[in-house]
Protein backbone atom coordinates (compact mmCIF):
# COMPACT_ATOMS: atom_id res chain seq x y z
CA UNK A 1 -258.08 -102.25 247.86
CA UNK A 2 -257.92 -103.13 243.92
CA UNK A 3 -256.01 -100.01 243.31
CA UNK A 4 -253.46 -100.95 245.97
CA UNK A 5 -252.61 -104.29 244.80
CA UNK A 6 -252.60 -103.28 241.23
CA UNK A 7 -250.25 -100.96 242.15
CA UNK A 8 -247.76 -103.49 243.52
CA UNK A 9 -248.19 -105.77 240.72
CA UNK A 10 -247.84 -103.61 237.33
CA UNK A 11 -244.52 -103.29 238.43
CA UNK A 12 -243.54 -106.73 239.22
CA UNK A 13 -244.92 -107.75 235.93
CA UNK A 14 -242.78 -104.94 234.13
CA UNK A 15 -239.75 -106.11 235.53
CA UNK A 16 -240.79 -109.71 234.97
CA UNK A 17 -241.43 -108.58 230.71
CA UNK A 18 -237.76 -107.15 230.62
CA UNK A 19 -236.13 -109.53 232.11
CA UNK A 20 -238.03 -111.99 229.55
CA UNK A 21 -236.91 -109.72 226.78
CA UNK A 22 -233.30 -109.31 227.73
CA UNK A 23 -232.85 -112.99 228.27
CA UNK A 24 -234.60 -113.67 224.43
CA UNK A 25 -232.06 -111.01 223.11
CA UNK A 26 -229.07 -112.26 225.00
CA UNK A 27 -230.16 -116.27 223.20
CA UNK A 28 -230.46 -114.10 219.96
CA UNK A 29 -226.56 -112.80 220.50
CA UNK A 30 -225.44 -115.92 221.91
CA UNK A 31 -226.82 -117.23 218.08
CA UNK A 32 -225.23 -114.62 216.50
CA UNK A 33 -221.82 -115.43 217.79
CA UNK A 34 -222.02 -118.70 216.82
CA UNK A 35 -223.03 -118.14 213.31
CA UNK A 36 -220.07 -115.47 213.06
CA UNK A 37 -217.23 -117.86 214.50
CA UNK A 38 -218.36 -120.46 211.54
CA UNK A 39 -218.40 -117.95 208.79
CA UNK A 40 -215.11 -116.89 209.93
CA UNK A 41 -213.69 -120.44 210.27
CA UNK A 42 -215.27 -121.01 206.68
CA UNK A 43 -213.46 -118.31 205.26
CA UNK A 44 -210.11 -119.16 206.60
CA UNK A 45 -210.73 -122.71 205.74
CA UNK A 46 -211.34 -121.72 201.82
CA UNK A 47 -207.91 -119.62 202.12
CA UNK A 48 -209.36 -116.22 202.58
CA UNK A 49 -207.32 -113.33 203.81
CA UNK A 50 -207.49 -113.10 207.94
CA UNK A 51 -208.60 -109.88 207.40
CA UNK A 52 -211.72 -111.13 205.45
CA UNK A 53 -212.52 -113.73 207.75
CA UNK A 54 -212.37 -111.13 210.37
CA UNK A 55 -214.84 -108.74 208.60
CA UNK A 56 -217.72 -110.98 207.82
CA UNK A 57 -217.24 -112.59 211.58
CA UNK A 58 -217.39 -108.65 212.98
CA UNK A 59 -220.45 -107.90 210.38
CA UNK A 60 -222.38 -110.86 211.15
CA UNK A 61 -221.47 -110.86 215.35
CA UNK A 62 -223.76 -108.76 217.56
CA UNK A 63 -222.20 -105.43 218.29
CA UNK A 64 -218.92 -104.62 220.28
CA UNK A 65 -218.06 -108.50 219.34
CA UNK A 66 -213.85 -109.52 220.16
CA UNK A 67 -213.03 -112.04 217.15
CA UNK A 68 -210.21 -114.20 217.75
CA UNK A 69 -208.70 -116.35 215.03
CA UNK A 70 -205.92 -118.93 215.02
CA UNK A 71 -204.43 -121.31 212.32
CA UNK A 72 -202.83 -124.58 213.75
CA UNK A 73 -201.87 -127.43 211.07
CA UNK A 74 -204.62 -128.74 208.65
CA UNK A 75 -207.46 -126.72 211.19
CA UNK A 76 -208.04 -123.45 211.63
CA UNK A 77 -210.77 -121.92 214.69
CA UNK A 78 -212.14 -118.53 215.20
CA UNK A 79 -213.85 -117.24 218.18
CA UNK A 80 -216.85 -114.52 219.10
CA UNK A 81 -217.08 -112.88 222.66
CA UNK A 82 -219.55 -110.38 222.94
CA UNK A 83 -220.52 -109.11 226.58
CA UNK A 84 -224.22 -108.01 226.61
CA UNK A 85 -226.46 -106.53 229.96
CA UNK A 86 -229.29 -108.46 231.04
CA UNK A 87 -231.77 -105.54 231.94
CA UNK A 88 -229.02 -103.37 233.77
CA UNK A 89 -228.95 -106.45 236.38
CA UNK A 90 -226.09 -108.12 235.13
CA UNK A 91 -223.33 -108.65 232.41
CA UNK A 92 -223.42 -112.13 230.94
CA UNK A 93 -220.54 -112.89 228.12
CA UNK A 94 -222.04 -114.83 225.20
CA UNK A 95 -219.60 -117.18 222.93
CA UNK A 96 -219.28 -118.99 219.89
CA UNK A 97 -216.90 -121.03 218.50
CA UNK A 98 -216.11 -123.24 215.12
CA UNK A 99 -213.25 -125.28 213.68
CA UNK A 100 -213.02 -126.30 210.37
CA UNK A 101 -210.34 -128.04 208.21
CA UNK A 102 -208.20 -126.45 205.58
CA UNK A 103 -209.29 -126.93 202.18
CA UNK A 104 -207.15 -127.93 199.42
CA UNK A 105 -206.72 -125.77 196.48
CA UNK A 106 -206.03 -128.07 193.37
């Protein structure tokens, strides 16, 4: 009778662990995107090249991130998508976001 219902339960606990761990890595990404959407905005703020700001966002962005920058007036705003699997259950799109205001060179 022990063997039986340890056999139903090791696997519901398995599941239960990677589901735990893919939800920790998708906060983790979700972090990451953040993080590279204000080092992007940073960059473009100082007066970096676009295609600077783009590299350290894509560097410091989980994997397979889309960066999207735009300059409008005195602020410019980059943006991190990243789609990441939870466990092969489902796809959940993680985002991050920053605006900053243009510096001015003296």
């Amino acid at each position: 009778m022990v063997t039986a219902e340890l056999a139903l339960a090791v696997p519901v606990v398995v599941m239960v662990l990677a589901l735990g761990l893919a939800a920790i890595r998708v906060g983790v990404d979700q972090v990451r995107c953040v993080d590279a959407a204000r080092l992007a905005a940073r960059a473009l703020a100082r007066g970096d090249a676009e295609g600077s700001a783009r590299a350290l966002a894509a560097t410091a962005g989980p994997p397979g991130a889309v960066v999207v920058l735009a300059a409008a007036g005195p602020e410019v705003s980059a943006s991190v998508t990243a789609s990441r699997d939870l466990a092969g259950w489902r796809v959940v799109t993680v985002r991050g976001s920053a605006t900053a205001a243009r510096e001015e060179v003296p």
